[in-house]
Protein backbone atom coordinates (compact mmCIF):
# COMPACT_ATOMS: atom_id res chain seq x y z
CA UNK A 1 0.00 0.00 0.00
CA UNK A 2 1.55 3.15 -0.92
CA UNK A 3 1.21 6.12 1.56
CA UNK A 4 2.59 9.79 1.29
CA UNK A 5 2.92 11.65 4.76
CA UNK A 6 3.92 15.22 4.68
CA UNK A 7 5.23 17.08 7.79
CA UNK A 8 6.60 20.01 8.79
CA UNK A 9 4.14 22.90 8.17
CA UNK A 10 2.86 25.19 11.09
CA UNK A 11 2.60 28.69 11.94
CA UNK A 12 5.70 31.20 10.82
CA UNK A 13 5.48 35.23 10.76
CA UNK A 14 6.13 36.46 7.04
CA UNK A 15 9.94 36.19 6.33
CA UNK A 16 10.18 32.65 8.06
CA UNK A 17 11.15 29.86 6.80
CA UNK A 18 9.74 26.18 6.71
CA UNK A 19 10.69 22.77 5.45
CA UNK A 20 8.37 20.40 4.45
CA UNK A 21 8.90 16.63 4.45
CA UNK A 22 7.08 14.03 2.27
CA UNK A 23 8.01 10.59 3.57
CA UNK A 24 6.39 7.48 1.09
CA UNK A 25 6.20 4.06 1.84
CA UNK A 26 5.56 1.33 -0.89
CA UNK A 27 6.94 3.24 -3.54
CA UNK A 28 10.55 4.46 -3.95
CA UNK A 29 10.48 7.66 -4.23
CA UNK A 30 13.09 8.62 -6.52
CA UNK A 31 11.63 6.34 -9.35
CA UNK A 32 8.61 8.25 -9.63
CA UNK A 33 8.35 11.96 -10.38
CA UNK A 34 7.50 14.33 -7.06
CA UNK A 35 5.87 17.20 -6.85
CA UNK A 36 4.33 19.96 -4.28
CA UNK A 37 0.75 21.25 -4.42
CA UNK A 38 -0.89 23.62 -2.03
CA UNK A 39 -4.36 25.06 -1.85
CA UNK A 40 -5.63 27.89 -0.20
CA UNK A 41 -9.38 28.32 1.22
CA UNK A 42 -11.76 29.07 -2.21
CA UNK A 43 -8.65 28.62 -4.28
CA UNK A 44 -7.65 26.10 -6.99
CA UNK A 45 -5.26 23.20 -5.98
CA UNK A 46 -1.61 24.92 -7.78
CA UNK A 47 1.16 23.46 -8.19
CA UNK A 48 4.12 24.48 -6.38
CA UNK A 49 7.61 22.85 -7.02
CA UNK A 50 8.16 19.34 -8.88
CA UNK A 51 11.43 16.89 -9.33
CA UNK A 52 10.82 14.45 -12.43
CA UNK A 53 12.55 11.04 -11.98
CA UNK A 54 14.23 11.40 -15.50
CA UNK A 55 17.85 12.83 -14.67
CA UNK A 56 16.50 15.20 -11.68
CA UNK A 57 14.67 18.02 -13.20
CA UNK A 58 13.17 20.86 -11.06
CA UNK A 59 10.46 22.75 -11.97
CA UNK A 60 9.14 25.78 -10.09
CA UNK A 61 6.34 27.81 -10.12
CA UNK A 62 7.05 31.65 -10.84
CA UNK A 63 5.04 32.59 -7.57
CA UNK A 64 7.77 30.63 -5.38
CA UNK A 65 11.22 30.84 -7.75
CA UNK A 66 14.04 31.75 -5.58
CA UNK A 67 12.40 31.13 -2.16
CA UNK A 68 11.48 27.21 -2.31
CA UNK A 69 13.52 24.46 -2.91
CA UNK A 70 12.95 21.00 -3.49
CA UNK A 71 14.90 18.20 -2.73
CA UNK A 72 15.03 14.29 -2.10
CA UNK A 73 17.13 12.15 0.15
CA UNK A 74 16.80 8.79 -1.66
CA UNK A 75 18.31 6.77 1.36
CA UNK A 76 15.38 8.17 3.03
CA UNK A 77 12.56 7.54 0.36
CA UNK A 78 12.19 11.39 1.42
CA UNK A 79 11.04 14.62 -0.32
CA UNK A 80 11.62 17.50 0.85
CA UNK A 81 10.23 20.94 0.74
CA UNK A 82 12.40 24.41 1.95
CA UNK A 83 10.45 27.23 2.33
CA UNK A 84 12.37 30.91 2.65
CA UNK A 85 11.09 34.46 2.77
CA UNK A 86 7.80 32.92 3.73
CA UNK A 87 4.53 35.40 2.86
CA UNK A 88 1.31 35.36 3.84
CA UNK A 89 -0.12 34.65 0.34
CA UNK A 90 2.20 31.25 0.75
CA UNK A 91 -0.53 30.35 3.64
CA UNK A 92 -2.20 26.75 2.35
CA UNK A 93 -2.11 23.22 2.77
CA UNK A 94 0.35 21.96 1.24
CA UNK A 95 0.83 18.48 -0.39
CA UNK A 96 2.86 16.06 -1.99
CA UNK A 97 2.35 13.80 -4.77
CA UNK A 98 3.72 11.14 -6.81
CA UNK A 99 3.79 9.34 -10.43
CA UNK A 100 2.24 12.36 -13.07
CA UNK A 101 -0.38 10.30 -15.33
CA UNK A 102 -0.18 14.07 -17.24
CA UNK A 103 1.93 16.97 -17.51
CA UNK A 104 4.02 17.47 -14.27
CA UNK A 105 2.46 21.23 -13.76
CA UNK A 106 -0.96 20.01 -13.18
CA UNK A 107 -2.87 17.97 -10.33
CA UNK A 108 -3.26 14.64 -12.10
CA UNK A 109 -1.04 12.69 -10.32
CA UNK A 110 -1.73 8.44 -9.24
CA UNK A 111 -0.32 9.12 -5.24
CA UNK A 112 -1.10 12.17 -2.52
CA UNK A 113 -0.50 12.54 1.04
CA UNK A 114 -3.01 13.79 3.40
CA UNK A 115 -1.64 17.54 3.68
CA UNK A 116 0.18 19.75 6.11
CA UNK A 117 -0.99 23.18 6.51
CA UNK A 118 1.16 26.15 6.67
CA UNK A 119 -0.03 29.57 8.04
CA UNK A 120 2.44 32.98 7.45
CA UNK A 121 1.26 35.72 9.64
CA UNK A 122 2.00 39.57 8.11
């Protein structure tokens, strides 16, 4: 059975930083490609930052370029999440998912974990 379980997210005031964690089990990680969602209250599911399992590619989204990175630890079937310069618009839950059955950029992926939320105070 294959199980995603972020951590990690909490309360930060705006400039803080946060690192996410999206630990899988029955899947190895780094053979699928990972990505981070997050969706505010009445907003759209977006996608945040992804890693594709063919040679390591990062994507970002413009919104978060130069404040988030994304990372894996493949001895610890572990995705990871670092959040800097945090800002109140960043406030969500935030999750991670695995295998893309479409483009990376958009929501349709096979695997999700249950979400972590993270709150920015101005």
């Amino acid at each position: 059975q294959v199980q995603l379980v972020e951590s990690g997210g909490g309360l930060v005031q705006a400039g803080g930083s946060l690192k996410l964690s999206c630990a899988a089990s029955g899947l190895t990680l780094n053979a699928y490609t990972v990505a981070w969602f997050r969706q505010a209250p009445g907003k759209e599911r977006e996608f945040v930052a992804g890693i594709a399992w063919y040679g390591g590619t990062i994507y970002y989204a413009d919104s978060v370029k130069g404040r988030f990175t994304i990372s894996r630890d493949n001895a610890k079937n572990t995705v990871y999440l670092q959040m800097n310069s945090l800002k109140p618009d960043d406030t969500a839950a935030y999750y991670c998912a695995a295998n893309n059955l479409g483009p990376l950029r958009t929501a349709n992926y096979q695997f999700w974990g249950q979400g972590t939320q993270v709150t920015v105070s101005s």
